[in-house]
C-alpha atoms as a PDB file:
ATOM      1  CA  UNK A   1      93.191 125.283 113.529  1.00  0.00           C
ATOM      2  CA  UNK A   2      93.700 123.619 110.051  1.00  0.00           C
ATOM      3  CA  UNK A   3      93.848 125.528 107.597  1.00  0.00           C
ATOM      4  CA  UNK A   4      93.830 124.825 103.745  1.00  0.00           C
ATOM      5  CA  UNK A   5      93.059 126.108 100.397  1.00  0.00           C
ATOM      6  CA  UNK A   6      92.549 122.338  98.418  1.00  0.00           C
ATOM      7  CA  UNK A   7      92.070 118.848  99.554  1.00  0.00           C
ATOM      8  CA  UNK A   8      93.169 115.864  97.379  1.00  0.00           C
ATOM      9  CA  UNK A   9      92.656 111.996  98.073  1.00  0.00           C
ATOM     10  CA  UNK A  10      94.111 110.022  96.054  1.00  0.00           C
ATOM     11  CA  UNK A  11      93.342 106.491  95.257  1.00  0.00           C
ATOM     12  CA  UNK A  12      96.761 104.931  95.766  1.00  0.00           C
ATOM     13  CA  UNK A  13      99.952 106.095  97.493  1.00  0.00           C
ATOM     14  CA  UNK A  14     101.062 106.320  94.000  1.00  0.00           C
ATOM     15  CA  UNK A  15      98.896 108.810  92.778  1.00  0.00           C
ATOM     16  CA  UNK A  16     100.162 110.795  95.929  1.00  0.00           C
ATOM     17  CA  UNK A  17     103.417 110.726  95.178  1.00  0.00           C
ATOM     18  CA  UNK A  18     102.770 112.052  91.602  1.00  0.00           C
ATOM     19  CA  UNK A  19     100.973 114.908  93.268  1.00  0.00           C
ATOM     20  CA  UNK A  20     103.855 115.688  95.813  1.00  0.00           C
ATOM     21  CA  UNK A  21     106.407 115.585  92.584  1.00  0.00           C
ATOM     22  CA  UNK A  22     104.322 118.325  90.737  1.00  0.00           C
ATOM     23  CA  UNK A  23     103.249 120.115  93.567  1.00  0.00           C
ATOM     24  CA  UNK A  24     106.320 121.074  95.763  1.00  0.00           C
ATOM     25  CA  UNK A  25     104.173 122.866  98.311  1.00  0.00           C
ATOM     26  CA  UNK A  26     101.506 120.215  98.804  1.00  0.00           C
ATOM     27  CA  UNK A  27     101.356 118.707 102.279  1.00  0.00           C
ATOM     28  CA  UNK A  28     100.641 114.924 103.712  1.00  0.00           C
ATOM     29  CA  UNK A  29      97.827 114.835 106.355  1.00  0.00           C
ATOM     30  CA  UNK A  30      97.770 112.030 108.201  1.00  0.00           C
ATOM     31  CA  UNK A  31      95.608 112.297 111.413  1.00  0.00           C
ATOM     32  CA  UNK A  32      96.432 116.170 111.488  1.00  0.00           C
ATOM     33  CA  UNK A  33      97.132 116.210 114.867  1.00  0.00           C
ATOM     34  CA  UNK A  34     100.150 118.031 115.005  1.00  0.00           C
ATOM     35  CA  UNK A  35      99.205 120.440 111.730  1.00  0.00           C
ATOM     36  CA  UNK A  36      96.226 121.392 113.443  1.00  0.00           C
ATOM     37  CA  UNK A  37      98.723 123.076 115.734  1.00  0.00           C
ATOM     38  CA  UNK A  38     100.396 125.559 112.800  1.00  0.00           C
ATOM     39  CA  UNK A  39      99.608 128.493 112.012  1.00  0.00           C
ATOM     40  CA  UNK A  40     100.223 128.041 108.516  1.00  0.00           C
ATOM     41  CA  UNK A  41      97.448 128.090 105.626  1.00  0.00           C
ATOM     42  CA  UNK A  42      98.268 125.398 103.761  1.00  0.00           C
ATOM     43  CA  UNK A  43      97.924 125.517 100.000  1.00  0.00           C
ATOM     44  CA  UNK A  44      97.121 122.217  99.159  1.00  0.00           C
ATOM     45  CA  UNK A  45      96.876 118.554 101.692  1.00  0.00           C
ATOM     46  CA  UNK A  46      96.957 115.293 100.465  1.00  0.00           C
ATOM     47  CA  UNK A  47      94.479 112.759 102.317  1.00  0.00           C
ATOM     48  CA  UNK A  48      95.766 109.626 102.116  1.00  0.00           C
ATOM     49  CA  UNK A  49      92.523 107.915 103.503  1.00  0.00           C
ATOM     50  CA  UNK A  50      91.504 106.355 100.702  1.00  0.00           C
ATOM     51  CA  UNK A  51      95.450 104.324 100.079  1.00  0.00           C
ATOM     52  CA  UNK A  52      94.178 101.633 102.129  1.00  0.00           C
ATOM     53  CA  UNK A  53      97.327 102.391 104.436  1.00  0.00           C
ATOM     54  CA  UNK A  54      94.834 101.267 107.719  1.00  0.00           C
ATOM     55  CA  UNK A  55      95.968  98.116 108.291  1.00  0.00           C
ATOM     56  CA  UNK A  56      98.459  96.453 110.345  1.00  0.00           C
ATOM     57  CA  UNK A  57      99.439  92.781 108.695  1.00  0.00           C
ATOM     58  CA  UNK A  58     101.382  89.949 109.698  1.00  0.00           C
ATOM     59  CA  UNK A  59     104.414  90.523 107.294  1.00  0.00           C
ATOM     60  CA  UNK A  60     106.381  87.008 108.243  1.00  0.00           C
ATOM     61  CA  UNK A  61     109.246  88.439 110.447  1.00  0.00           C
ATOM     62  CA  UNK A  62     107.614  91.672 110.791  1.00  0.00           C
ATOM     63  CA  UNK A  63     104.622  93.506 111.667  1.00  0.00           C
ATOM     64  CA  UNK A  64     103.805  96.103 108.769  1.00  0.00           C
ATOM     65  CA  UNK A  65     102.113  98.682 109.779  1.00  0.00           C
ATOM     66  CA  UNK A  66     100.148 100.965 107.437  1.00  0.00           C
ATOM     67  CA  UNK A  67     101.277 104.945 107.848  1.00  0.00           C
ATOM     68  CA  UNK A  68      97.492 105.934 108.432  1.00  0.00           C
ATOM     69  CA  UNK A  69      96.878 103.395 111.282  1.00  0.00           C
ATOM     70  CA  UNK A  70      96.506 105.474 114.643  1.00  0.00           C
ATOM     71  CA  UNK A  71      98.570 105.572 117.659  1.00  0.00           C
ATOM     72  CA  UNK A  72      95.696 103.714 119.560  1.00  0.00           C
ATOM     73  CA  UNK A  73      95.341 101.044 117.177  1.00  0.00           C
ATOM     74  CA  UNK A  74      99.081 100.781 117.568  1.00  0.00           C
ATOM     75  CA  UNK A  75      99.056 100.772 120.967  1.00  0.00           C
ATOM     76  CA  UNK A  76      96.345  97.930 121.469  1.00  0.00           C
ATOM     77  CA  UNK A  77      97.530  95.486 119.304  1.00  0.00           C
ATOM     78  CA  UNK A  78      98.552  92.110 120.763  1.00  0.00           C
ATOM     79  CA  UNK A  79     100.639  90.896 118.218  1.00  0.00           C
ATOM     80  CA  UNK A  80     102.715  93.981 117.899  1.00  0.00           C
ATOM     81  CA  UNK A  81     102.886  93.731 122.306  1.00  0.00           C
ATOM     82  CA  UNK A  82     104.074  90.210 122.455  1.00  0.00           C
ATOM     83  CA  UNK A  83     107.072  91.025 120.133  1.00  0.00           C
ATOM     84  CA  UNK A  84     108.094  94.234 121.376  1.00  0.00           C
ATOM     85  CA  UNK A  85     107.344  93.024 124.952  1.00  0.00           C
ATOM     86  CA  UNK A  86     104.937  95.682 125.483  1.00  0.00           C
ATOM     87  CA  UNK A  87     107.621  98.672 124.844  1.00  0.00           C
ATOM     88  CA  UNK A  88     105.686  99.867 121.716  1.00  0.00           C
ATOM     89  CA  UNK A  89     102.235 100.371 123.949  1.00  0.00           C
ATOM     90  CA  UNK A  90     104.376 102.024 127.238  1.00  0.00           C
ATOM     91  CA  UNK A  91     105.746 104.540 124.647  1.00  0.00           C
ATOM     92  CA  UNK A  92     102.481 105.455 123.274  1.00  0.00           C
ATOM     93  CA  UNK A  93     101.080 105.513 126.659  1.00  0.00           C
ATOM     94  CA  UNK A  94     102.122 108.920 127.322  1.00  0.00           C
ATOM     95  CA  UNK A  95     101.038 110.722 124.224  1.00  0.00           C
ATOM     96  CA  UNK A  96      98.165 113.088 125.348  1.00  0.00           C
ATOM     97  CA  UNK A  97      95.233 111.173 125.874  1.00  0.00           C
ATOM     98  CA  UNK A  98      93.168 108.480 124.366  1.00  0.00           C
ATOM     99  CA  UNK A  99      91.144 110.851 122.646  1.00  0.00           C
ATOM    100  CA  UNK A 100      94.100 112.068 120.732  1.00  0.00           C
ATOM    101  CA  UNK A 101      95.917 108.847 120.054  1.00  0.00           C
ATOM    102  CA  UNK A 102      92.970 107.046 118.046  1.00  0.00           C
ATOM    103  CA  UNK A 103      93.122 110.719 115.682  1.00  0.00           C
ATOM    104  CA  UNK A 104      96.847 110.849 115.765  1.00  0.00           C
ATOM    105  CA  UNK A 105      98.381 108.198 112.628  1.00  0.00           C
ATOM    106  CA  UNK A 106     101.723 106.268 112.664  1.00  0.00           C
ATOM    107  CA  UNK A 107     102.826 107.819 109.545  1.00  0.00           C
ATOM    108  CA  UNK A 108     102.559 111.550 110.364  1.00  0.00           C
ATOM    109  CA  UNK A 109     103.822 110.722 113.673  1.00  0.00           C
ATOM    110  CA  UNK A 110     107.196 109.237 112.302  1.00  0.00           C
ATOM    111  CA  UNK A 111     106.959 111.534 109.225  1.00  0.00           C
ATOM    112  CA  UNK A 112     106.960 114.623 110.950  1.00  0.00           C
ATOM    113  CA  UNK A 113     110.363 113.339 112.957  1.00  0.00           C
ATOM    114  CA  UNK A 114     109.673 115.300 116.014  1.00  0.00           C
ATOM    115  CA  UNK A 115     112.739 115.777 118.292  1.00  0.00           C
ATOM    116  CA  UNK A 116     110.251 114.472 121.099  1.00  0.00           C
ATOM    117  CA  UNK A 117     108.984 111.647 119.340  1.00  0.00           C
ATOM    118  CA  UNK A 118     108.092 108.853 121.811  1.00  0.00           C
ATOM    119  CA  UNK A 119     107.019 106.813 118.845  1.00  0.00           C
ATOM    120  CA  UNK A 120     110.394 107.753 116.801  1.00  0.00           C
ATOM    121  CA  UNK A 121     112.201 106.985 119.925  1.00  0.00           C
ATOM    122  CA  UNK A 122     111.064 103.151 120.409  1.00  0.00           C
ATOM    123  CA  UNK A 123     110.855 102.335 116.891  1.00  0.00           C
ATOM    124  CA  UNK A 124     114.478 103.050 116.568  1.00  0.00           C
ATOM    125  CA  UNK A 125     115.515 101.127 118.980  1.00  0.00           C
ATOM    126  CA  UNK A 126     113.459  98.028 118.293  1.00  0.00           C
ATOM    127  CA  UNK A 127     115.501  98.352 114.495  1.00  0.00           C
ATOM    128  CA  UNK A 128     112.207  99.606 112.857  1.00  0.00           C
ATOM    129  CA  UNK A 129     112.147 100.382 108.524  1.00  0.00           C
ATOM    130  CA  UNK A 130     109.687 102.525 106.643  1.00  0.00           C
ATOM    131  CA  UNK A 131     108.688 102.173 103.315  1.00  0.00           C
ATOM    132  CA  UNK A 132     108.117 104.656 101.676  1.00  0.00           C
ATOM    133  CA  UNK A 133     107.080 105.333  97.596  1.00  0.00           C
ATOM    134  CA  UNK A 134     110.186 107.036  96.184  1.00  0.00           C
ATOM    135  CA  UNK A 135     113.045 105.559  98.491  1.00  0.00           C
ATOM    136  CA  UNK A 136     111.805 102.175  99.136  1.00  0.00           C
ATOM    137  CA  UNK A 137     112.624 100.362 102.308  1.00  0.00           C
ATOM    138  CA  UNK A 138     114.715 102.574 104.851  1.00  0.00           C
ATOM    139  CA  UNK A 139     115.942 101.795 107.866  1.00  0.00           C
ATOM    140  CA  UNK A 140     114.039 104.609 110.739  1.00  0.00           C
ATOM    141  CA  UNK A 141     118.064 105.217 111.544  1.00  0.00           C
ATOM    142  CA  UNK A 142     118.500 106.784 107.905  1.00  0.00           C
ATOM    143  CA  UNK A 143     115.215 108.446 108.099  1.00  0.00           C
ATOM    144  CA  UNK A 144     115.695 110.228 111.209  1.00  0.00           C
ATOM    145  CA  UNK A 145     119.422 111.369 110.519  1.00  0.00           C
ATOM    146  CA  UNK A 146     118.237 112.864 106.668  1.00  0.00           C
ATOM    147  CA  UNK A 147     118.499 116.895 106.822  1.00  0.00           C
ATOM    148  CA  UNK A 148     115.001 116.911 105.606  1.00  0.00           C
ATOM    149  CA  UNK A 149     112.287 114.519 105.167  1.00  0.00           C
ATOM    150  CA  UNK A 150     112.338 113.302 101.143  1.00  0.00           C
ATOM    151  CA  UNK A 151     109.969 114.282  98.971  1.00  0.00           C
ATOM    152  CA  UNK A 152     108.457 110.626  99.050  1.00  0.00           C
ATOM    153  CA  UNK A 153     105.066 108.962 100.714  1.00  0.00           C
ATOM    154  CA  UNK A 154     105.743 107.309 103.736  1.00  0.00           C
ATOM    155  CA  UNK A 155     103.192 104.094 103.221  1.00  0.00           C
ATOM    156  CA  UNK A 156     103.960 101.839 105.792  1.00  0.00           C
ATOM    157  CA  UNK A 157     106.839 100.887 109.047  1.00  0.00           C
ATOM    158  CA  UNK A 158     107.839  97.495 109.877  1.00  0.00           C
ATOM    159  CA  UNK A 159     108.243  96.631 113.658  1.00  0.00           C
ATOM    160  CA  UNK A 160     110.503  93.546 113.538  1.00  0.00           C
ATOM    161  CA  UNK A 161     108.755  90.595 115.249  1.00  0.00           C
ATOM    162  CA  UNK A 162     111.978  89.025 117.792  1.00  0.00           C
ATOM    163  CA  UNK A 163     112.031  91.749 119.992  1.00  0.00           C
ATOM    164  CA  UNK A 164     110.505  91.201 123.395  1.00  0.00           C
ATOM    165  CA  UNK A 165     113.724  92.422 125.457  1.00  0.00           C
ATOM    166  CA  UNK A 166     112.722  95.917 124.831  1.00  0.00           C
ATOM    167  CA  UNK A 167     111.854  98.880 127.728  1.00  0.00           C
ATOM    168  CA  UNK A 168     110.691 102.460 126.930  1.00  0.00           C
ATOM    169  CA  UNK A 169     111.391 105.116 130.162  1.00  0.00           C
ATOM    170  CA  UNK A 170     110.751 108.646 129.698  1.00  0.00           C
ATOM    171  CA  UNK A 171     110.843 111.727 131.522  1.00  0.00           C
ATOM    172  CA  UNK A 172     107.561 114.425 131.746  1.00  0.00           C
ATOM    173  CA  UNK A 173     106.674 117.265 133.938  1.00  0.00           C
ATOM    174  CA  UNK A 174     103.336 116.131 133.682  1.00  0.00           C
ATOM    175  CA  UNK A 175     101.932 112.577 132.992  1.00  0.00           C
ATOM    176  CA  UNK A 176     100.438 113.599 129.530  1.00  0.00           C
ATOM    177  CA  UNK A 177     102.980 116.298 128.329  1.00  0.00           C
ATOM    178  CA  UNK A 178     105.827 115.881 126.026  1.00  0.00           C
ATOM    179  CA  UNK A 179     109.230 114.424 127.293  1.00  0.00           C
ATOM    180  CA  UNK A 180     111.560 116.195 128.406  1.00  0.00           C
ATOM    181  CA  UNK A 181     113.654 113.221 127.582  1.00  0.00           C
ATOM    182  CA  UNK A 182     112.954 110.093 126.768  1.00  0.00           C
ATOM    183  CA  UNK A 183     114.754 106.625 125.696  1.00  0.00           C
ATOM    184  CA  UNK A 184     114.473 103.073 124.450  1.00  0.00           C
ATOM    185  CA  UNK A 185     116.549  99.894 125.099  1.00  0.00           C
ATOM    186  CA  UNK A 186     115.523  96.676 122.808  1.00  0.00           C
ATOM    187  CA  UNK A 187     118.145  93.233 122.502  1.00  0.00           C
ATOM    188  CA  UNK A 188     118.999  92.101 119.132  1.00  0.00           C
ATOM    189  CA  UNK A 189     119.361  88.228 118.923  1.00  0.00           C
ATOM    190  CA  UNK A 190     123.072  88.101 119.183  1.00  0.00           C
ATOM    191  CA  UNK A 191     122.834  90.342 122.256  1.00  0.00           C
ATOM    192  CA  UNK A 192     124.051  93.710 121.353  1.00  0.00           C
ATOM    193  CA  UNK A 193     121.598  96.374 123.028  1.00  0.00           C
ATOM    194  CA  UNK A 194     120.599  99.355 120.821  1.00  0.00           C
ATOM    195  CA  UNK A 195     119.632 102.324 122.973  1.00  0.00           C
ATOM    196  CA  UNK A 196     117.565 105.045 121.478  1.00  0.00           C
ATOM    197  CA  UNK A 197     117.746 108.825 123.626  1.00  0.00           C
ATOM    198  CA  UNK A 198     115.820 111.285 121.928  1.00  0.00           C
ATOM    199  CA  UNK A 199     114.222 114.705 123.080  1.00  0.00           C
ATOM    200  CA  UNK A 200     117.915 115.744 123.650  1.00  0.00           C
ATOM    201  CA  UNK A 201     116.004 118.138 122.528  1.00  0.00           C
ATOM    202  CA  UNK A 202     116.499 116.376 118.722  1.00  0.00           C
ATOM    203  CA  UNK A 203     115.877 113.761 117.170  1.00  0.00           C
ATOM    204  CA  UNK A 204     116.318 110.588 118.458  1.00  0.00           C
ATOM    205  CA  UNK A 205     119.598 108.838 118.204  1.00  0.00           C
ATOM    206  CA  UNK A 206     120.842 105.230 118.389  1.00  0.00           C
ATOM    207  CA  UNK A 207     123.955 103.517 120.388  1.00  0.00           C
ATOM    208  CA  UNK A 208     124.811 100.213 120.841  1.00  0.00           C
ATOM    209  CA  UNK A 209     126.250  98.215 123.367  1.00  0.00           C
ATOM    210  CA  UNK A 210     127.735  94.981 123.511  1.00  0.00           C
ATOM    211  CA  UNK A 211     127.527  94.005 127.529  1.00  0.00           C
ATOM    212  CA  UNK A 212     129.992  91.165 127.061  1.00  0.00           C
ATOM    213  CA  UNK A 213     132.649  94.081 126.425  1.00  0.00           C
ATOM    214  CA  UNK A 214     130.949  96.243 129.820  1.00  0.00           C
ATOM    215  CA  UNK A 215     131.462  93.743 132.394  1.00  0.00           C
ATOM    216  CA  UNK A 216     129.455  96.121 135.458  1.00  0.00           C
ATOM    217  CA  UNK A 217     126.381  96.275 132.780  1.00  0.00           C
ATOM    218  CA  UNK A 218     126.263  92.336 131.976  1.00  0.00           C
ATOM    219  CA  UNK A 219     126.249  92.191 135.752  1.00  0.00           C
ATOM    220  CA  UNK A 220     123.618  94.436 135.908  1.00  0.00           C
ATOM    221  CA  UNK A 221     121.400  92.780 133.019  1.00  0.00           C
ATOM    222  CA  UNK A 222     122.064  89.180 135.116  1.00  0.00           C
ATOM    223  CA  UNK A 223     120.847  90.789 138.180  1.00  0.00           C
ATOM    224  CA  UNK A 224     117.572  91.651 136.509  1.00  0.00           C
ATOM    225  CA  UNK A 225     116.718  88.827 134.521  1.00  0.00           C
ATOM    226  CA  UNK A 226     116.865  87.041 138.126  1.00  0.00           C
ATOM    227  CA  UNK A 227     113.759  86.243 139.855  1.00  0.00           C
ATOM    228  CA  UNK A 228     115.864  85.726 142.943  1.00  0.00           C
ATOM    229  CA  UNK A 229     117.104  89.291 143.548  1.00  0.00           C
ATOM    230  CA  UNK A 230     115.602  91.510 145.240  1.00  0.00           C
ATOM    231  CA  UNK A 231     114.457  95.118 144.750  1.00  0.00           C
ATOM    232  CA  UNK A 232     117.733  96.839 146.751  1.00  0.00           C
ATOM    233  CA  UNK A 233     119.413  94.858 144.706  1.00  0.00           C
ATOM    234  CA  UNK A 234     117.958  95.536 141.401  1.00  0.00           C
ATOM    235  CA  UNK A 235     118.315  99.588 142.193  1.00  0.00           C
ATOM    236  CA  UNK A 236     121.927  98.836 142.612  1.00  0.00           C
ATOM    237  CA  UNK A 237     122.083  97.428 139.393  1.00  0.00           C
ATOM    238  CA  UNK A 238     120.576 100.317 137.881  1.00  0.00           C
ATOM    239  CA  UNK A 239     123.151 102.362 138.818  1.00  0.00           C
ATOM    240  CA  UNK A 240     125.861 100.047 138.174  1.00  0.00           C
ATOM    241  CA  UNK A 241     124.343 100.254 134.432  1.00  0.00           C
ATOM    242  CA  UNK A 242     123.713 103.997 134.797  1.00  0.00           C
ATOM    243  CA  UNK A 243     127.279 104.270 135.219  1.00  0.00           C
ATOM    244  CA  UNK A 244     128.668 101.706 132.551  1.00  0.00           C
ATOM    245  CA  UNK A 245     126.662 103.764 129.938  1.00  0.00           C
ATOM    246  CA  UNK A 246     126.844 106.990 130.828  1.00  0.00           C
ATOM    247  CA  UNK A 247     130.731 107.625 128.021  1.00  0.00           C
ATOM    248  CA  UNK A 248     128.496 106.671 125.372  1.00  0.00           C
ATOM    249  CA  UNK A 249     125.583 108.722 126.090  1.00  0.00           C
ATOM    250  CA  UNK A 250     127.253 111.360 127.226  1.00  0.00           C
ATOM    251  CA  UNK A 251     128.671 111.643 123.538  1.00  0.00           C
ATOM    252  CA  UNK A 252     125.252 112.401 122.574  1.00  0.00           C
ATOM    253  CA  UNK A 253     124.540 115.887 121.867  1.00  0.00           C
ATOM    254  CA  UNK A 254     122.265 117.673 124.219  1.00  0.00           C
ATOM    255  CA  UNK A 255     121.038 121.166 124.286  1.00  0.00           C
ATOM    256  CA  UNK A 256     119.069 123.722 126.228  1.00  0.00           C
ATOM    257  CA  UNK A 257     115.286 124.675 125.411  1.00  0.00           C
ATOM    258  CA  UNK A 258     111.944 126.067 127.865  1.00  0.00           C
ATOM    259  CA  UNK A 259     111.675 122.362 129.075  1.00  0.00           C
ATOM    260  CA  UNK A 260     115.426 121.569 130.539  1.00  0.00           C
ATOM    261  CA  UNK A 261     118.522 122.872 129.779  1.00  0.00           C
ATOM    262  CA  UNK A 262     121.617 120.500 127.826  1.00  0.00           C
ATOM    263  CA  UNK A 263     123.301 119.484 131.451  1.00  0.00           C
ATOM    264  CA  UNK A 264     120.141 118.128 132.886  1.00  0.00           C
ATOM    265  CA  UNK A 265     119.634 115.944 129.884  1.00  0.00           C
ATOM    266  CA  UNK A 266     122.996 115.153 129.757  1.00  0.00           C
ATOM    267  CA  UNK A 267     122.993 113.890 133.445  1.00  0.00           C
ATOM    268  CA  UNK A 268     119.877 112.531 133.191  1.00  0.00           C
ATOM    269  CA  UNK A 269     120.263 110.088 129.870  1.00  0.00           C
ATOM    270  CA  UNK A 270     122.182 107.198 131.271  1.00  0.00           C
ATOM    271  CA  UNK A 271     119.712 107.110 134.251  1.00  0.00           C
ATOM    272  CA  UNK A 272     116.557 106.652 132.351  1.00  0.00           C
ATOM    273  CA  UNK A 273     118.648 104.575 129.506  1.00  0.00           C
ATOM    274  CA  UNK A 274     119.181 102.137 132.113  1.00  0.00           C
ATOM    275  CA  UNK A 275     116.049 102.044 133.626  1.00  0.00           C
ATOM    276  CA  UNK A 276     114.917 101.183 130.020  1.00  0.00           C
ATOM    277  CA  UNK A 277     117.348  98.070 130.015  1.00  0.00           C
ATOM    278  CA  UNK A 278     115.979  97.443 133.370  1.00  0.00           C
ATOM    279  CA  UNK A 279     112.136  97.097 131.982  1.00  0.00           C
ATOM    280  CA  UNK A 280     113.468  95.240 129.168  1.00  0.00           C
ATOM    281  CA  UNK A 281     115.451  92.789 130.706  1.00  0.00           C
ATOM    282  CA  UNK A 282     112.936  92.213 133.320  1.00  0.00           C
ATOM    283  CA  UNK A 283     110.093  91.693 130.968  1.00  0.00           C
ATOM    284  CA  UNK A 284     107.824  94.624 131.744  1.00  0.00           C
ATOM    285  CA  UNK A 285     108.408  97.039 129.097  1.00  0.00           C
END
């Protein structure tokens, strides 16, 4: 249950901020999704419904995204699908139901910088930035690796618009649970591949790849983007790519916790990795 003493809504992200800066306790909403989930009796909340942070616009190269648009909204929109190749609606698939996606917002869910962050997990890949009042305009990367989350108002994330060679995979005991790991594979446009694993059980975390320097995973990618090859041959690619990956991954830093313990991740990662690429480079997310 929520629980809270005050309730402010400001007029303008702004305003918010001010509050935050004189009132080191007070406490961003969002959807209130995950806070609902605390125990804690929070002494004051900050609503930021009334920001006009709703709205996803067409921001040239980018797709800005307002912090208090939900998952669902997220999810369903075409534009945002056609430049991420669907990756950014697979991801957000997953997350609990539909019921708790259209309460759930963008900017708590990236804010609170869960360790099993589906939406975290794609957004780094795809190169996402957030803006946020205080900092300015991050990239997700610098965001995710900070010790603690600034004392700033996360207003809106940009979800760059050339990215349809991206795949999401994840791994779940149960359709609708949380991953036990999960990872994202999205192709810049001079190639390189920037693979997100996250749910290690921490935060998400980026490589990337050049797969003119990995001959068995350029083989792998060609293989895919093939319409000629066949599906024996497409597994074997997998774990051609599996394997070409796995150094890098394995660098990673994995640990145990009540969903999978540090050597399962760490076995599992390049598998799921490259069945990302896989989705990616075949064009189905």
């Amino acid at each position: 249950m929520l629980r809270f003493r005050t309730l402010e809504r400001p007029a303008s992200p702004e305003e918010a901020y001010a509050i935050i800066q004189k009132r080191k306790r007070a406490r961003i909403l969002g959807g209130g999704a995950w806070m609902r989930l605390a125990k804690t009796a929070y002494p004051l909340v900050i609503d930021l419904s009334a920001c006009g942070l709703d709205a996803i616009e067409d921001a040239g190269d980018t797709w800005r995204v307002g912090a208090m648009v939900s998952l669902r909204a997220l999810e369903c929109h075409e534009g945002i699908a056609a430049a991420t190749g669907g990756a950014v609606a697979r991801a957000l698939a997953g997350i609990v139901g539909v019921q708790f996606r259209a309460g759930a917002t963008v900017g708590g869910s990236v804010a609170g910088r869960f360790g099993f962050s589906d939406v975290c997990c794609v957004l780094l890949a795809l190169g996402a930035e957030v803006e946020l009042v205080g900092a300015g305009r991050i990239p997700i990367d610098e965001l995710l690796r900070a010790k603690a989350f600034p004392r700033d108002v996360l207003t809106h994330v940009r979800i760059p618009k050339d990215r349809p060679r991206t795949g999401y995979c994840a791994v779940r005991r149960a359709a609708t649970d949380i991953p036990v790991l999960n990872a994202a594979a999205s192709a810049t446009a001079d190639g390189t591949w920037r693979i997100a694993v996250g749910a290690r059980p921490a935060r998400a975390r980026l490589i990337a790849i050049e797969p003119a320097r990995v001959p068995s995973l350029a083989d792998a990618l060609a293989v895919w983007a093939d319409p000629a090859s066949d599906e024996a041959a497409r597994v074997e690619a997998e774990e051609a790519a599996a394997t070409a990956i796995a150094e890098p991954l394995g660098a990673l830093v994995y640990a145990d916790n009540m969903w999978a313990s540090a050597a399962y991740r760490r076995r599992v990662a390049p598998v799921i990795a490259a069945r990302a690429l896989r989705a990616a480079e075949e064009g189905r997310a």
